[in-house]
N, C-alpha and C. Protein backbone atom coordinates (compact mmCIF):
# COMPACT_ATOMS: atom_id res chain seq x y z
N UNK A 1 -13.46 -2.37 -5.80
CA UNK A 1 -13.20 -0.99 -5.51
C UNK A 1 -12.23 -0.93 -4.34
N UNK A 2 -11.17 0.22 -4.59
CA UNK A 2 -10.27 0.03 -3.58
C UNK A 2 -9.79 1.56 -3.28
N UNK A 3 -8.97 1.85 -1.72
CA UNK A 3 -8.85 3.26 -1.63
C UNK A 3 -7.90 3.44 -0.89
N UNK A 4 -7.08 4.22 -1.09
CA UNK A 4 -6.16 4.96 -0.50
C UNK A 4 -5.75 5.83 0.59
N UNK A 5 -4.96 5.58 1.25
CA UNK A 5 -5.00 6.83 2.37
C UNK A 5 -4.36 7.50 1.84
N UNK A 6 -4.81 9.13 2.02
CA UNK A 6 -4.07 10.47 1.80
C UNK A 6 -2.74 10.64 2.24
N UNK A 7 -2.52 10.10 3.08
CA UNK A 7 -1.23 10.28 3.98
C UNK A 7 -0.05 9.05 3.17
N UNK A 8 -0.29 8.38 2.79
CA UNK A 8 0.19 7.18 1.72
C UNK A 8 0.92 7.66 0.36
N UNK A 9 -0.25 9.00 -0.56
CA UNK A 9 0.44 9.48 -1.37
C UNK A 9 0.95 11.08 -1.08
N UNK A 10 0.61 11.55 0.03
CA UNK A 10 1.49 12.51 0.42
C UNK A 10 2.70 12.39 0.87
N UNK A 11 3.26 11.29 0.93
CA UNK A 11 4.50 10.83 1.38
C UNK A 11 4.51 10.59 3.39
N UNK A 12 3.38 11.29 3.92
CA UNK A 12 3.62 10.79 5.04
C UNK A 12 4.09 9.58 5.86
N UNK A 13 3.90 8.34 5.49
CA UNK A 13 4.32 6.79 5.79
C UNK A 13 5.69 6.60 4.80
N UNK A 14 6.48 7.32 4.20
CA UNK A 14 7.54 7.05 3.64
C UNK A 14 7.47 7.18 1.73
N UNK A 15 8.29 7.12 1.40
CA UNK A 15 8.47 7.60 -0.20
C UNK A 15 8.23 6.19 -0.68
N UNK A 16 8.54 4.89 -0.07
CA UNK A 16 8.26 3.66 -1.07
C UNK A 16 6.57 3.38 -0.76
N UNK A 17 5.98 4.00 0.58
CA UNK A 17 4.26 3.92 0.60
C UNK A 17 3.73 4.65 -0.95
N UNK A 18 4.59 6.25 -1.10
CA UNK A 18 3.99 7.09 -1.62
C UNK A 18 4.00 6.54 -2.92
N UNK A 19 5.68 5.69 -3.59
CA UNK A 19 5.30 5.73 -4.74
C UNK A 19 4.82 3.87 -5.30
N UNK A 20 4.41 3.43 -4.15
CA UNK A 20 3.43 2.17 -4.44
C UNK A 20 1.68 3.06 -4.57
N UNK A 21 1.32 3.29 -3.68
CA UNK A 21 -0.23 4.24 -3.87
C UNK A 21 -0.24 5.23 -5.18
N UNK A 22 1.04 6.13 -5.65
CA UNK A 22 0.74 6.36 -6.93
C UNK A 22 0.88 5.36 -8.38
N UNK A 23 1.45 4.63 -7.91
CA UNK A 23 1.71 3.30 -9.04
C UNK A 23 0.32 2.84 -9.16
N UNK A 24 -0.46 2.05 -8.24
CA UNK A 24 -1.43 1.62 -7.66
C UNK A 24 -2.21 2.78 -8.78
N UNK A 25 -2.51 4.17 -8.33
CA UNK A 25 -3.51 4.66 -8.78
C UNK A 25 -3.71 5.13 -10.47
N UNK A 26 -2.24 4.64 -10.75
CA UNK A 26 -1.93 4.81 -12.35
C UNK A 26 -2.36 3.82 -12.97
N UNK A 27 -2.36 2.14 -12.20
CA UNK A 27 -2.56 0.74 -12.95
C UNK A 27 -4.21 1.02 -12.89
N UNK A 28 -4.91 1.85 -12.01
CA UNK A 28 -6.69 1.52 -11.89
C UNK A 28 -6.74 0.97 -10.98
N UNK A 29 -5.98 1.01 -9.85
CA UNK A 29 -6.30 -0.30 -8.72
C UNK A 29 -7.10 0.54 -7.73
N UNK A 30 -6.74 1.90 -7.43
CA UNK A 30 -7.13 2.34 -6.40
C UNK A 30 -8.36 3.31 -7.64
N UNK A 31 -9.82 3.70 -6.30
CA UNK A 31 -10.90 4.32 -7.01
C UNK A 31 -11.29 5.66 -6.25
N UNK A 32 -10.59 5.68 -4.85
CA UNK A 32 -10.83 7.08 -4.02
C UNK A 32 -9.85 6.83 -3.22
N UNK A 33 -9.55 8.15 -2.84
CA UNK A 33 -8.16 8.75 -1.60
C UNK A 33 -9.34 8.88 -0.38
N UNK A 34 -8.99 7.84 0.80
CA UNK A 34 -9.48 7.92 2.33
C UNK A 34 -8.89 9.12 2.93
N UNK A 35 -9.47 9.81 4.10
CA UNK A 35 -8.44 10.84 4.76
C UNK A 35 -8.19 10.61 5.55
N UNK A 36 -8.34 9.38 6.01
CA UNK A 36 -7.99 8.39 7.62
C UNK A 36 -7.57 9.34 8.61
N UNK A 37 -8.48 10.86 8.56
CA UNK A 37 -8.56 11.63 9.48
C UNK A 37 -8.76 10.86 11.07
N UNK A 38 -8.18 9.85 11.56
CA UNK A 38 -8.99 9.46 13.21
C UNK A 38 -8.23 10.19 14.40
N UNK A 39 -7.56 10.95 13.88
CA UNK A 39 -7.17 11.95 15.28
C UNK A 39 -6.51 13.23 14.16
N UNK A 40 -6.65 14.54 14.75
CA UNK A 40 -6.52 15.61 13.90
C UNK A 40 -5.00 15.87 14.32
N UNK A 41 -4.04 15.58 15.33
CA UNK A 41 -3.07 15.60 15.59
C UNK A 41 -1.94 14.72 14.39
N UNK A 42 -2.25 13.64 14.77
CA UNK A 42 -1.17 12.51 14.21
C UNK A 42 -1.83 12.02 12.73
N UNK A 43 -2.77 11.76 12.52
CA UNK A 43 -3.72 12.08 10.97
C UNK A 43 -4.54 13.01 10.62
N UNK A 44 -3.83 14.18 10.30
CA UNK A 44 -4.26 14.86 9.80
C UNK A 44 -5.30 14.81 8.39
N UNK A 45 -6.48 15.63 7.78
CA UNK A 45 -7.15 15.15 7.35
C UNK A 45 -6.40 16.24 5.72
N UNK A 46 -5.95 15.19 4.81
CA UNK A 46 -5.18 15.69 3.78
C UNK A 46 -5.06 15.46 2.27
N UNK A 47 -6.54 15.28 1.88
CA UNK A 47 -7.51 14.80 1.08
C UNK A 47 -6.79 16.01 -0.22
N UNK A 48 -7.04 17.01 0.27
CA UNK A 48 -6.37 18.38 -0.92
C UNK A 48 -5.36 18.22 -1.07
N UNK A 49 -4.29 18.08 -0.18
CA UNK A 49 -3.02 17.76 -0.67
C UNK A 49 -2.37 16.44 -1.35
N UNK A 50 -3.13 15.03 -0.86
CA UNK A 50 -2.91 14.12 -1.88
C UNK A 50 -3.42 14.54 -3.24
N UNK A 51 -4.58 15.19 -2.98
CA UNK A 51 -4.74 14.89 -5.03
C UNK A 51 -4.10 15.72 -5.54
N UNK A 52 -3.65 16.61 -4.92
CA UNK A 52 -2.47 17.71 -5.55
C UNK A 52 -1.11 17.08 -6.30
N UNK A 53 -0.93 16.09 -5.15
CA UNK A 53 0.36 15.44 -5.66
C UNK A 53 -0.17 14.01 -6.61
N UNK A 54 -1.22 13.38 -6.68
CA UNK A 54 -1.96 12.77 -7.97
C UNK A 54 -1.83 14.11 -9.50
N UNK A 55 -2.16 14.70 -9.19
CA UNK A 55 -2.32 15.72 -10.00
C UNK A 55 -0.95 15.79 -10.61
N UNK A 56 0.19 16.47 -9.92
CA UNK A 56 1.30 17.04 -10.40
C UNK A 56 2.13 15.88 -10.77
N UNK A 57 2.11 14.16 -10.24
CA UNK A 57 2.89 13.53 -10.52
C UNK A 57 1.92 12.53 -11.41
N UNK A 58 1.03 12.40 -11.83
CA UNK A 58 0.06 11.53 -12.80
C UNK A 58 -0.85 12.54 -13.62
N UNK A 59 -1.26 13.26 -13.49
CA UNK A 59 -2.04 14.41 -14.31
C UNK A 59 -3.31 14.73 -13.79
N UNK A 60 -3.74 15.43 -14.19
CA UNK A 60 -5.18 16.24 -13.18
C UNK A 60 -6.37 15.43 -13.46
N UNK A 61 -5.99 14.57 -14.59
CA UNK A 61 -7.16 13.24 -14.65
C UNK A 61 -7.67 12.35 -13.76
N UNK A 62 -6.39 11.62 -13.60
CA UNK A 62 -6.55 10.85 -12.59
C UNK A 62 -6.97 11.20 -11.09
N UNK A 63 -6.90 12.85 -11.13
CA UNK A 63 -7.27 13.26 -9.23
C UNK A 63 -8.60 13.38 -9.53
N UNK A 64 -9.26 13.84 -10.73
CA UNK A 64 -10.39 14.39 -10.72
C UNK A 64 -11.53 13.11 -11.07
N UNK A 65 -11.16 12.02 -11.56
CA UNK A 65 -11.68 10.64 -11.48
C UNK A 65 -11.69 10.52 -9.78
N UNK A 66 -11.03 10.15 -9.11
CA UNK A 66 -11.22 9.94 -8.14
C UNK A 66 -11.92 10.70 -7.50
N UNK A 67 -12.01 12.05 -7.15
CA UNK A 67 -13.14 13.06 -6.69
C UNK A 67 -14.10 12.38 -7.46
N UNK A 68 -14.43 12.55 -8.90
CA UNK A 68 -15.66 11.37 -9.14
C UNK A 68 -16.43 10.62 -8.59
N UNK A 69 -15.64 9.86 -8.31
CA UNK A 69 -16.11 8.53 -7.90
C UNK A 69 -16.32 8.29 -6.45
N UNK A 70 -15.67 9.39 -5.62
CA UNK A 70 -16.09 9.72 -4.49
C UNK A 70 -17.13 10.59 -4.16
N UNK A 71 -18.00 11.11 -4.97
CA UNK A 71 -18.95 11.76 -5.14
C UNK A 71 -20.06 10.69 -5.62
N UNK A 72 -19.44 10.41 -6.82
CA UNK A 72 -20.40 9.01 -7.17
C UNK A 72 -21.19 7.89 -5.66
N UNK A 73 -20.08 7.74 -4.86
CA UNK A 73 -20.41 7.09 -3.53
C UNK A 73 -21.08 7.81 -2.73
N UNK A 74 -21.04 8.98 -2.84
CA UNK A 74 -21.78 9.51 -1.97
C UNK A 74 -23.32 9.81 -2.19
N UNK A 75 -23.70 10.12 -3.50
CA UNK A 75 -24.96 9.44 -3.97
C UNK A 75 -25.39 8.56 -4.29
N UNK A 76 -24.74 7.60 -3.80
CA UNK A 76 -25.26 5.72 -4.36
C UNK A 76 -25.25 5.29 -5.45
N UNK A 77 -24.19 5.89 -6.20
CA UNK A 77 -24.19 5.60 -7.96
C UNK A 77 -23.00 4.75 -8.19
N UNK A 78 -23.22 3.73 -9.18
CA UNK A 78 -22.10 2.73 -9.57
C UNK A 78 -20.98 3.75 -10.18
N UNK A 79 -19.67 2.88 -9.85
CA UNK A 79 -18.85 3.54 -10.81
C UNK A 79 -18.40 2.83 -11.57
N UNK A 80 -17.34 2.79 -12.24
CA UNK A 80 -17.03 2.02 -13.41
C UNK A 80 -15.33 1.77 -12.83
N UNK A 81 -15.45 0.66 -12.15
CA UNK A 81 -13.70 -0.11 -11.86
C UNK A 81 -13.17 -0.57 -13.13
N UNK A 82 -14.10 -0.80 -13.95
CA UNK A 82 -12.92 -1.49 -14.99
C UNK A 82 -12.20 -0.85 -16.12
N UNK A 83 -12.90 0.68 -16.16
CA UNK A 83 -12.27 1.63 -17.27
C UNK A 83 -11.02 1.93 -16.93
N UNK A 84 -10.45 2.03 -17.40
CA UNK A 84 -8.71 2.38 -17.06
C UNK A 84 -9.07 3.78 -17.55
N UNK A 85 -8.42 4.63 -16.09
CA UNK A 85 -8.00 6.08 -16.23
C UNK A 85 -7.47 6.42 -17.15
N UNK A 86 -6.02 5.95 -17.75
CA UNK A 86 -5.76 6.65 -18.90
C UNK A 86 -6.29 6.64 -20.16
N UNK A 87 -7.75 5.38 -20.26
CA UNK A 87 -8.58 5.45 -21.27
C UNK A 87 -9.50 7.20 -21.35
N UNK A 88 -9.09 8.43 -20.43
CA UNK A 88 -10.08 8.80 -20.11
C UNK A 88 -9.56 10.26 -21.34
């Protein structure tokens, strides 16, 4: 299981971060967007706006798997790494 910072596919760290983390989340590699919120100044916490741009540049599948499975973690439930998203 692997995860992403928000700021990665929002383009914040640069356009070749953004479009390795959406590549990444198209192959199945990545399973949740982090909000590596650790200061509200300089990381901002931008969890809505990455999956927005999952959404508009991969399809609303793939954002809403990941909300999944970040929910899934949050009640202690397995998820399934090996299904490929676009199996979905």
């Amino acid at each position: 299981m692997a995860q992403v910072t928000a700021g990665s596919i929002t383009g914040d760290f640069g356009d070749t971060l953004q479009e390795i983390g959406l590549k990444m989340v198209e192959d199945d590699l990545i399973h949740i967007v982090a909000s590596d919120a650790h200061d509200a100044d300089y990381r901002p916490f931008k969890l809505k706006e990455a999956l927005d741009v999952i959404a508009d540049k991969l399809g609303s599948e793939y954002a809403d798997t990941l909300v999944d499975n970040a929910e899934k973690i949050f009640r202690d439930e397995k998820i399934d790494t090996k299904k490929s998203i676009k199996d979905i």
